[in-house]
C-alpha atoms as a PDB file:
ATOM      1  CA  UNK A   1      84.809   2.860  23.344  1.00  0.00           C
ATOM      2  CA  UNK A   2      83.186  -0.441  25.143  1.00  0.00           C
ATOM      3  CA  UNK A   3      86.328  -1.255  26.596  1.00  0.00           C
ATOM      4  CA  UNK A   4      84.913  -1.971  29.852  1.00  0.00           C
ATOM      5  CA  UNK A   5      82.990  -4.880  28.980  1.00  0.00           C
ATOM      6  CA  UNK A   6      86.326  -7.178  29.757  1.00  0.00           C
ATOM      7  CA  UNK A   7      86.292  -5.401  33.345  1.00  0.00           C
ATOM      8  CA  UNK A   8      85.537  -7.635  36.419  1.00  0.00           C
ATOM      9  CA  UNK A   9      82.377  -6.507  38.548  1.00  0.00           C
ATOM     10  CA  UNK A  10      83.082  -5.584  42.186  1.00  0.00           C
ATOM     11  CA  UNK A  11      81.571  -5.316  45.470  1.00  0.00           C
ATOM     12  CA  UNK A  12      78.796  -2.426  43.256  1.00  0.00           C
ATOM     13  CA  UNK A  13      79.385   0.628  41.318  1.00  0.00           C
ATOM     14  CA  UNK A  14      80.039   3.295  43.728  1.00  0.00           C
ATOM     15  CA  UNK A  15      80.109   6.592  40.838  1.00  0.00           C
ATOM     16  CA  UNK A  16      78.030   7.050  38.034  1.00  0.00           C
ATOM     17  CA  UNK A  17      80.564   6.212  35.489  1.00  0.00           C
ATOM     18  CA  UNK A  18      80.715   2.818  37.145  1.00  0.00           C
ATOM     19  CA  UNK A  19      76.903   2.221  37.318  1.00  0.00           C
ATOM     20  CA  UNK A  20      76.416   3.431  33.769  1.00  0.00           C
ATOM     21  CA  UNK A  21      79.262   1.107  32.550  1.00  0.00           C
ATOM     22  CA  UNK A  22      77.499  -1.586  34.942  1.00  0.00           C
ATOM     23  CA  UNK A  23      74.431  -1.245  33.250  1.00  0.00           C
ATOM     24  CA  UNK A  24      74.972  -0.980  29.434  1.00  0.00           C
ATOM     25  CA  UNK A  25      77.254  -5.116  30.166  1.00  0.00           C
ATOM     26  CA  UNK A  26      74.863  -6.465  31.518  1.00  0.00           C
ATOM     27  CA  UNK A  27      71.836  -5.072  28.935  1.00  0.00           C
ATOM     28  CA  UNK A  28      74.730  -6.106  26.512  1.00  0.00           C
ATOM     29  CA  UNK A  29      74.862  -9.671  27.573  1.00  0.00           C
ATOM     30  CA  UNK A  30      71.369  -9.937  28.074  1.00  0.00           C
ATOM     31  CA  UNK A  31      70.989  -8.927  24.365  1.00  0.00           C
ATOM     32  CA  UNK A  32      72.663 -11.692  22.924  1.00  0.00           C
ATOM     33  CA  UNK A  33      71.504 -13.822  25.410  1.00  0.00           C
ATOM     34  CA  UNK A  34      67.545 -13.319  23.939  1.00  0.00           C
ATOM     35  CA  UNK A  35      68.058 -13.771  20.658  1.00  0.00           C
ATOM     36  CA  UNK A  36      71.341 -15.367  20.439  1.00  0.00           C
ATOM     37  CA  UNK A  37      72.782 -12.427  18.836  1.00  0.00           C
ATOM     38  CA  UNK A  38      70.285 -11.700  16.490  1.00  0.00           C
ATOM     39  CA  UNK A  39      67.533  -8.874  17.806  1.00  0.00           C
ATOM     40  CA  UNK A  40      64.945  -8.729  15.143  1.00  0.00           C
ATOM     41  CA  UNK A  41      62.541 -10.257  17.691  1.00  0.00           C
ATOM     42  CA  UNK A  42      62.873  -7.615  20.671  1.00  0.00           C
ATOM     43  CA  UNK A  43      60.296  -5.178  20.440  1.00  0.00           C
ATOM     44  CA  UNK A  44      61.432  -3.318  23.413  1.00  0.00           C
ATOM     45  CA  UNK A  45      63.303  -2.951  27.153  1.00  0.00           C
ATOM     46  CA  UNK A  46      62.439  -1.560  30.514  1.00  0.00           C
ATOM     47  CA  UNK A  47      64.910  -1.032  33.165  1.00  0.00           C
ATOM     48  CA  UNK A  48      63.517  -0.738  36.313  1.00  0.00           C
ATOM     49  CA  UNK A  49      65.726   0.267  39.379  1.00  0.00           C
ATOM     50  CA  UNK A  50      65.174   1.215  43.076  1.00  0.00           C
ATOM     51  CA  UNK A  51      67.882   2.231  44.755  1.00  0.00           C
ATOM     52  CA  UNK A  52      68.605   3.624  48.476  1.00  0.00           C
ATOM     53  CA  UNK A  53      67.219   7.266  48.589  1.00  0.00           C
ATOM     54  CA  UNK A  54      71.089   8.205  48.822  1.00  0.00           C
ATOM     55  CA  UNK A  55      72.139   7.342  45.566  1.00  0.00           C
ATOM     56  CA  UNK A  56      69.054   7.318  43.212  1.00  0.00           C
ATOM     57  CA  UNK A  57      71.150  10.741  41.617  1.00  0.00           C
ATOM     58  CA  UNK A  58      74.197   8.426  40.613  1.00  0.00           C
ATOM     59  CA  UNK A  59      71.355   5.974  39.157  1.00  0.00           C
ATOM     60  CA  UNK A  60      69.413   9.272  37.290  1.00  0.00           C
ATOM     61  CA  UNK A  61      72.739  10.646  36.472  1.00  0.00           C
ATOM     62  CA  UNK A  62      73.732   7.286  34.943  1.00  0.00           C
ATOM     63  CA  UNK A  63      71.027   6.464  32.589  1.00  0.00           C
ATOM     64  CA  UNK A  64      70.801  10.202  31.536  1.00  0.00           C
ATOM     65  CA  UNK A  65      67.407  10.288  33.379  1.00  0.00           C
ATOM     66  CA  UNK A  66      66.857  14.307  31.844  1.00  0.00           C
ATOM     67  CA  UNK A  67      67.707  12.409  28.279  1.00  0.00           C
ATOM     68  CA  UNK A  68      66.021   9.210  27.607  1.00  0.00           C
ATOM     69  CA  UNK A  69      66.621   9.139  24.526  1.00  0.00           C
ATOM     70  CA  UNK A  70      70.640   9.681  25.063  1.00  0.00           C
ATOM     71  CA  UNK A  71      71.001   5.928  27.180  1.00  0.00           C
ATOM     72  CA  UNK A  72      68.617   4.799  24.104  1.00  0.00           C
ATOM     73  CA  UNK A  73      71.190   5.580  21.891  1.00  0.00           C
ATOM     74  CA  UNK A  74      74.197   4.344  24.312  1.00  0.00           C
ATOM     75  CA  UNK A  75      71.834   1.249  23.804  1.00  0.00           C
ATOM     76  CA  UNK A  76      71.872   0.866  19.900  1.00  0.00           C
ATOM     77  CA  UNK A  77      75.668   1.598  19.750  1.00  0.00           C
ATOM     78  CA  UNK A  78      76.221  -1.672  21.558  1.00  0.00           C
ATOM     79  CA  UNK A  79      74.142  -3.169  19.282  1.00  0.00           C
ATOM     80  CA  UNK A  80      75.520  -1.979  16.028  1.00  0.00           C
ATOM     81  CA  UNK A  81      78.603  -2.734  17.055  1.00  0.00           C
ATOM     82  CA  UNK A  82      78.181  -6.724  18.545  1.00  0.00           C
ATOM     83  CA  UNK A  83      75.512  -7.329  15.499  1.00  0.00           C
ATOM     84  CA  UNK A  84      72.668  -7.354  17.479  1.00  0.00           C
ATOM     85  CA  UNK A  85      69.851  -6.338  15.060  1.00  0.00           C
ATOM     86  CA  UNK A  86      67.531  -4.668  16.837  1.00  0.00           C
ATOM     87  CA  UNK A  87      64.373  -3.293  14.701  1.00  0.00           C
ATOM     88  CA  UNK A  88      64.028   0.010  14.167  1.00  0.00           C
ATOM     89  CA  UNK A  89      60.943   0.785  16.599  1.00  0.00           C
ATOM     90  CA  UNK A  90      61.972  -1.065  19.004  1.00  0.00           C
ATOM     91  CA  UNK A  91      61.332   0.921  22.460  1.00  0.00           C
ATOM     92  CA  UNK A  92      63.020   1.374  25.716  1.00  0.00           C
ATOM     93  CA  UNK A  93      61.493   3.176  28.999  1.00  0.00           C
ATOM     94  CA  UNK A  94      63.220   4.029  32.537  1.00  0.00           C
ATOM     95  CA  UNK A  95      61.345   3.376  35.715  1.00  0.00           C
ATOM     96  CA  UNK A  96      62.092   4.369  38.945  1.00  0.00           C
ATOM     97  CA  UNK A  97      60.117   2.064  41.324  1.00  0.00           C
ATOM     98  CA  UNK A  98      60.154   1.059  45.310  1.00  0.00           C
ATOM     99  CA  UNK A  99      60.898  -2.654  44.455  1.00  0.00           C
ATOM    100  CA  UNK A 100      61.851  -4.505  41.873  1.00  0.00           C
ATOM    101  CA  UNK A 101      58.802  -6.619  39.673  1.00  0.00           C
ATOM    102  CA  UNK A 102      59.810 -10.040  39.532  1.00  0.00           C
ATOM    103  CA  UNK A 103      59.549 -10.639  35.939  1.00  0.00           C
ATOM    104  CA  UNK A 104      62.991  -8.437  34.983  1.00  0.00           C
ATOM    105  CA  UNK A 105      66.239 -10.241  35.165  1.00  0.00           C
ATOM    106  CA  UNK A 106      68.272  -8.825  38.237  1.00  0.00           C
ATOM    107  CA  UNK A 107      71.676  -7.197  37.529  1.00  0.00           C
ATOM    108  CA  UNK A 108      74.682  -8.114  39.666  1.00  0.00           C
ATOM    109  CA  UNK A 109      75.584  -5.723  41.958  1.00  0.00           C
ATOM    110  CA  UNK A 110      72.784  -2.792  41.196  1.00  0.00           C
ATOM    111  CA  UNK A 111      69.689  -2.005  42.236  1.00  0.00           C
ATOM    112  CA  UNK A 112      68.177  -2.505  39.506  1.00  0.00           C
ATOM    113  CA  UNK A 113      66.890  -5.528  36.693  1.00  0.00           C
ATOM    114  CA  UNK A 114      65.987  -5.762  32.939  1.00  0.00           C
ATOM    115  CA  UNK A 115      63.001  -6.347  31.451  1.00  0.00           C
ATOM    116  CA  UNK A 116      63.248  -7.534  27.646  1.00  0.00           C
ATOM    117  CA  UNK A 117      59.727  -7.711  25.761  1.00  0.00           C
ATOM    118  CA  UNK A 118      59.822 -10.039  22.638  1.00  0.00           C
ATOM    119  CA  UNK A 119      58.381 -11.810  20.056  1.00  0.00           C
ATOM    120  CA  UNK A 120      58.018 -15.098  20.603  1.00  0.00           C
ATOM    121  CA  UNK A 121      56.283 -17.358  17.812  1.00  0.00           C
ATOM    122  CA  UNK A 122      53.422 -19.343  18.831  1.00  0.00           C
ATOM    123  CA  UNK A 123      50.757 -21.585  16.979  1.00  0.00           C
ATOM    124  CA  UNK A 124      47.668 -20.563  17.174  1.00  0.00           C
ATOM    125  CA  UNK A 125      45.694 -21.676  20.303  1.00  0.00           C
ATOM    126  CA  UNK A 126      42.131 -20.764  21.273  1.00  0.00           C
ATOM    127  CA  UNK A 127      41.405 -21.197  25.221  1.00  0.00           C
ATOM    128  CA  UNK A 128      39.031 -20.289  28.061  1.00  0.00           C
ATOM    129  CA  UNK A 129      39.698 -19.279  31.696  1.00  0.00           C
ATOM    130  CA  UNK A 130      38.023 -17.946  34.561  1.00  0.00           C
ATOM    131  CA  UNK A 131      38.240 -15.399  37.101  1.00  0.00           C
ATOM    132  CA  UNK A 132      36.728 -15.954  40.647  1.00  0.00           C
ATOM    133  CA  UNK A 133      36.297 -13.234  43.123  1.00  0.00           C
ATOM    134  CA  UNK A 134      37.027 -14.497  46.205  1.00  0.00           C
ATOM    135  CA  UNK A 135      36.571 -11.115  48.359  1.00  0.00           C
ATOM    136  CA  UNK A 136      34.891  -8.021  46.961  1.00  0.00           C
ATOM    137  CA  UNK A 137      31.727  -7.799  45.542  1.00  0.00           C
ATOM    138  CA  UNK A 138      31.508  -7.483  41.609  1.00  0.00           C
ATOM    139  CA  UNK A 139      28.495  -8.305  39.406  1.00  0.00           C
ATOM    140  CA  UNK A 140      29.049 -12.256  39.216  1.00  0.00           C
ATOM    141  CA  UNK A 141      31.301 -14.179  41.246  1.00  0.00           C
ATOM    142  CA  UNK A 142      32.670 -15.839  38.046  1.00  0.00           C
ATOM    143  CA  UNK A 143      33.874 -14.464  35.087  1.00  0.00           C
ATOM    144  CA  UNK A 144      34.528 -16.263  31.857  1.00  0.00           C
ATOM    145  CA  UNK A 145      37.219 -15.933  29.753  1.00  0.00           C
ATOM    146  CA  UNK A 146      38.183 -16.467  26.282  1.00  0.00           C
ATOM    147  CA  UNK A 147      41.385 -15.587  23.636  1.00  0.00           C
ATOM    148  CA  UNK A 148      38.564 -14.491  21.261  1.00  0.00           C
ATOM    149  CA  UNK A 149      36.848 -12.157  23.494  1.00  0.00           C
ATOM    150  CA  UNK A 150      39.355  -9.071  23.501  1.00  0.00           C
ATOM    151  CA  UNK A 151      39.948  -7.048  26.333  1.00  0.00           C
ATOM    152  CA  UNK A 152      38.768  -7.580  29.639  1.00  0.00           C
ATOM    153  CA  UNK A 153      38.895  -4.283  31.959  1.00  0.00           C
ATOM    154  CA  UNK A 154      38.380  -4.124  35.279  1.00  0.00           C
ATOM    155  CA  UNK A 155      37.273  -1.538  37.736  1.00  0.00           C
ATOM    156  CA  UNK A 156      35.070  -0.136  39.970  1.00  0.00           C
ATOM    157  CA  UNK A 157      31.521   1.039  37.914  1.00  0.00           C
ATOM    158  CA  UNK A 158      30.404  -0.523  34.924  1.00  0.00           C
ATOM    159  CA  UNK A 159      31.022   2.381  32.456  1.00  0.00           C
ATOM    160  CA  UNK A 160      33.205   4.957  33.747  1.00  0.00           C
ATOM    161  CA  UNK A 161      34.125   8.243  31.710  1.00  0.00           C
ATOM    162  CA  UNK A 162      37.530   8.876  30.782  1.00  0.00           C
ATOM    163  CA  UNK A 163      39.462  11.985  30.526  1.00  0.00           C
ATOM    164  CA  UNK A 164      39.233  12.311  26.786  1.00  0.00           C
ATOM    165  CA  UNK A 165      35.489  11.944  27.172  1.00  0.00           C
ATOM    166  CA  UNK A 166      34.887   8.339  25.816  1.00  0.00           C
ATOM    167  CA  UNK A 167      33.966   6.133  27.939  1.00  0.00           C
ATOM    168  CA  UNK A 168      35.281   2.375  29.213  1.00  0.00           C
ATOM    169  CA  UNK A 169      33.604  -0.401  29.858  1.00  0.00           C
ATOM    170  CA  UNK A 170      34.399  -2.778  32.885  1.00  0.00           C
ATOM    171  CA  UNK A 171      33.451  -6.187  32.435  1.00  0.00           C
ATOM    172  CA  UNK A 172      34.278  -7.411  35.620  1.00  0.00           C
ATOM    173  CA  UNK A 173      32.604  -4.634  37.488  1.00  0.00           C
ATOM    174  CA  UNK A 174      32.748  -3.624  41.444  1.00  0.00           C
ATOM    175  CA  UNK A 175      29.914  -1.251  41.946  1.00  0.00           C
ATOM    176  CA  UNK A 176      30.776   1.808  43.768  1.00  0.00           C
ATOM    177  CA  UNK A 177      27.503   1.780  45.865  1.00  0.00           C
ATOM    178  CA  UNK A 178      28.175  -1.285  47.428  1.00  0.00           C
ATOM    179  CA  UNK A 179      28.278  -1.719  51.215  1.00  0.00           C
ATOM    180  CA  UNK A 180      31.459  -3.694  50.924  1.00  0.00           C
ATOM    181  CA  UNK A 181      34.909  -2.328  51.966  1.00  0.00           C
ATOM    182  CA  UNK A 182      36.586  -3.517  49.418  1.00  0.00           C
ATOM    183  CA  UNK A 183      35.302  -1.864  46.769  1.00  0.00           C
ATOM    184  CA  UNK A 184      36.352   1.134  47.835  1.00  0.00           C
ATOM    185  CA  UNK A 185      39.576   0.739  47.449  1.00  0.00           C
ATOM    186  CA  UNK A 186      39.201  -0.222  43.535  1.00  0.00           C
ATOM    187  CA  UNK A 187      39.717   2.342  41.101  1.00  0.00           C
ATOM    188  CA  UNK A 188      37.066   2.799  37.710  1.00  0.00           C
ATOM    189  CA  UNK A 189      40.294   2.269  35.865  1.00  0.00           C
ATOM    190  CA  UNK A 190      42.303  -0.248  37.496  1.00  0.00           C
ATOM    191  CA  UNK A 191      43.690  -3.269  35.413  1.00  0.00           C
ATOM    192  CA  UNK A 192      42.368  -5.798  32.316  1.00  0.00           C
ATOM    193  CA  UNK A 193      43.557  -8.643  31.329  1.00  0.00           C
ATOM    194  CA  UNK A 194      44.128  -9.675  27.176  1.00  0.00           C
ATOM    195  CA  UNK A 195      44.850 -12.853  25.521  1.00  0.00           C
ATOM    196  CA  UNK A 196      48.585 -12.702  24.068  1.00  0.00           C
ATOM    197  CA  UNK A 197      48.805 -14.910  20.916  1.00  0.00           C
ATOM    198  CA  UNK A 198      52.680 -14.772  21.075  1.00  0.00           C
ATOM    199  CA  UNK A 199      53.001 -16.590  24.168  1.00  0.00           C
ATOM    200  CA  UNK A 200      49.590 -18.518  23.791  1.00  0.00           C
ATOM    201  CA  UNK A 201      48.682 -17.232  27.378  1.00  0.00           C
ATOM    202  CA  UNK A 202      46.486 -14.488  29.275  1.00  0.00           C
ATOM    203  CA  UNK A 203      48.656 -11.549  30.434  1.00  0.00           C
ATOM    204  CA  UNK A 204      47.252  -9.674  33.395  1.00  0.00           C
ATOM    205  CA  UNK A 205      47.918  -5.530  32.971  1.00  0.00           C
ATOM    206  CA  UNK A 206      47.753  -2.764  35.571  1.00  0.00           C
ATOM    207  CA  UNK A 207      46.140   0.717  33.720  1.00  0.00           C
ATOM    208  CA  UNK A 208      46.595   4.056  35.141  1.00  0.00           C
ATOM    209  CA  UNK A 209      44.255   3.665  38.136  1.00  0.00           C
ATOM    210  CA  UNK A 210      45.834   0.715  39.177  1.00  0.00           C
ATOM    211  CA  UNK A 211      49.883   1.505  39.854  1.00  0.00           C
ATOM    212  CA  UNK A 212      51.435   3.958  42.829  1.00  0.00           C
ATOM    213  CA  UNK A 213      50.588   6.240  43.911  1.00  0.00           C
ATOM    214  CA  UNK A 214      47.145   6.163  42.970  1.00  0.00           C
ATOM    215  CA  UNK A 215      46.334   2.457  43.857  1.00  0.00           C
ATOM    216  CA  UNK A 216      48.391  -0.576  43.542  1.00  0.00           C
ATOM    217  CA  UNK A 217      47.759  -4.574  42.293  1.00  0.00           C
ATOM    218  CA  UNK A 218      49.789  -7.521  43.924  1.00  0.00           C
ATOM    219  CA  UNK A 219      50.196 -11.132  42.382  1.00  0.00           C
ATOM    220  CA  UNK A 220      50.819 -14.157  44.199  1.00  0.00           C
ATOM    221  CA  UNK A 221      51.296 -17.261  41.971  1.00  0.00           C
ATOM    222  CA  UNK A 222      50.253 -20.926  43.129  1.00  0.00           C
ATOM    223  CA  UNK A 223      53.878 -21.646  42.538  1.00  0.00           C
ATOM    224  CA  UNK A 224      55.486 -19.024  44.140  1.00  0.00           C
ATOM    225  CA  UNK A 225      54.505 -17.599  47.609  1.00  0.00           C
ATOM    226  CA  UNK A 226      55.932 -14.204  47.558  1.00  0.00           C
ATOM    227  CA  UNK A 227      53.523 -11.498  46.238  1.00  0.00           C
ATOM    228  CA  UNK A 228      55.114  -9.134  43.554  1.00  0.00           C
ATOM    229  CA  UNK A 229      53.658  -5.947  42.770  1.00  0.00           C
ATOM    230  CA  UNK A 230      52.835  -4.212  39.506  1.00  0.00           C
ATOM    231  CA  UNK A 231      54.905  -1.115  38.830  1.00  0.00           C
ATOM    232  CA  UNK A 232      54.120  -0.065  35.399  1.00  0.00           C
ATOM    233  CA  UNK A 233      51.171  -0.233  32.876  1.00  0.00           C
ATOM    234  CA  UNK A 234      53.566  -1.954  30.127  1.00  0.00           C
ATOM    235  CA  UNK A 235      55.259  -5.023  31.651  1.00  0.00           C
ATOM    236  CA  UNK A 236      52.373  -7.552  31.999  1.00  0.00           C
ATOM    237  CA  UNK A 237      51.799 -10.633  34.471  1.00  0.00           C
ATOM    238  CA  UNK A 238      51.153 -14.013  32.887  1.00  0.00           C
ATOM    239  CA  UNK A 239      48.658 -15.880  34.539  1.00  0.00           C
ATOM    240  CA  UNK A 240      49.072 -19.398  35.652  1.00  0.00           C
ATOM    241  CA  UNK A 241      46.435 -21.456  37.546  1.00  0.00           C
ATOM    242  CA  UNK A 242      45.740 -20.789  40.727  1.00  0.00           C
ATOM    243  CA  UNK A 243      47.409 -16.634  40.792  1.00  0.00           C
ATOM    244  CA  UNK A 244      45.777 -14.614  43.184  1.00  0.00           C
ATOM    245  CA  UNK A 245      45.243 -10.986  42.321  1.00  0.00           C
ATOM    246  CA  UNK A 246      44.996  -8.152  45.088  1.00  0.00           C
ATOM    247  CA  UNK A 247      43.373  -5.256  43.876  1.00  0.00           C
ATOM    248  CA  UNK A 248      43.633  -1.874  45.864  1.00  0.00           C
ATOM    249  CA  UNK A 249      43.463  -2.909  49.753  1.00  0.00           C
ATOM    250  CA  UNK A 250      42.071  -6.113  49.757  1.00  0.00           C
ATOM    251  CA  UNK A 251      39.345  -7.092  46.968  1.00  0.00           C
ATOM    252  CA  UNK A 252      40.813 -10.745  45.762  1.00  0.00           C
ATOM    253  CA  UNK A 253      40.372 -12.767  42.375  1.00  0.00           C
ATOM    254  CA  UNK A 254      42.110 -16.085  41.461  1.00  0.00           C
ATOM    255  CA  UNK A 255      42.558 -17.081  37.618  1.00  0.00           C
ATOM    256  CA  UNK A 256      42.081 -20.426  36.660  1.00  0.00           C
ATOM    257  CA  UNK A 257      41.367 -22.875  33.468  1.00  0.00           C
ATOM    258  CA  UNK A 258      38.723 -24.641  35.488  1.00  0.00           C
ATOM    259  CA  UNK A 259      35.141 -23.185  35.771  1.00  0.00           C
ATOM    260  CA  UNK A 260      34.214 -23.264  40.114  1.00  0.00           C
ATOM    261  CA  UNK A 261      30.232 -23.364  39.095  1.00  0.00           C
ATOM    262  CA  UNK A 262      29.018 -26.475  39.661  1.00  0.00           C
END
């Protein structure tokens, strides 16, 4: 049935059959590639893809876009039968975005990449960090923080009411009656940041307030110059020192593991 993983790729899939075929090789390779044939330690994969306005049908027509769960299962096939032993929750979600987020793995030839969430086993580490805010006006103009301390939201208000009727808590907090532009542009849900034990590092997250087309968060890291932006609420950032984080038009924080009060 997965004959087509000996074909050659071309120029780029110009029919659905092609793209689909495209897509499952390369999430095939990629597979093995992670956990060297063994999956127990995947716990999920997003595909993200953004193609020409033209031919985002072939894409949604590819991946079964009206039935997830039917590329899903396309999905587990390949691993059954090349022994990749994936666990039995482990997830995978379709996005449709404008550009690709930099931490998937581009495939050849498509407009798309692959994003592969795993385990990774770490030792336990405790650390501190700190977020400045270099434009904007929030509470402090430092924030500490620490692998202990949970989740750190972040938002415009200090406690802002949700949907359900509980309510969150911002710790870094942009209040709404502030004279500065910025602010306005920050939603009361926007992004947090947590401490991930299982790659010993802080992962930056946008929430529901804080992707397209409601609002939107860019990244630039020290390292690399070109700003990526957040599509989705799953797929997390992992700050390094020096990252600079646009939120909404143009408030600005940087992360770093040195405190800037003297």
């Amino acid at each position: 049935m997965f004959n087509f993983f000996n074909k050659k790729a071309d120029n780029g899939p110009k029919d659905v059959k092609a793209i689909r075929d495209t897509l499952l090789r390369f999430i095939k390779e990629q597979l093995q590639k992670a956990e060297g044939g063994e999956g127990h330690a995947i716990k999920g994969l997003q595909l993200y893809i953004a193609p020409p306005a033209d031919e985002q049908h072939l894409y949604e027509a590819a991946v079964y876009q009206a039935d997830e769960g039917r590329f899903r299962a396309e999905i587990q096939k390949i691993a059954d039968d090349f022994a990749i032993d994936l666990p039995e929750n482990w997830t995978y979600e379709t996005n449709f975005v404008d550009s690709l987020p930099s931490e998937g793995r581009k495939i050849p030839g498509l407009d798309a990449s692959l994003y592969i969430n795993t385990r990774i086993a770490a030792m336990h580490k405790v650390s501190t960090a700190y977020i400045r805010v270099l434009n904007g006006e929030a509470e402090k103009e430092e924030y500490t923080l620490t692998s202990t301390g949970g989740k750190i939201n972040i938002g415009r208000e200090k406690k802002v009411q949700q949907a359900d009727g509980f309510f969150r808590v911002n710790a870094i907090a942009f209040p709404a009656d502030s004279s500065h532009e910025s602010n306005k542009f920050i939603s009361r849900q926007h992004a947090h940041i947590e401490w991930d034990p299982e790659s010993a590092s802080f992962m930056f997250f946008a929430d529901e307030g804080g992707v397209p087309p409601r609002n939107k968060i860019k990244v630039r890291s020290a390292a690399d110059e070109q700003p990526v932006k957040l599509h989705s609420t799953q797929v997390g950032h992992r700050l390094q020192e020096g990252d600079q984080i646009i939120l909404g038009e143009s408030a600005v924080l940087e992360f770093s593991y040195s405190s800037g009060v003297v």
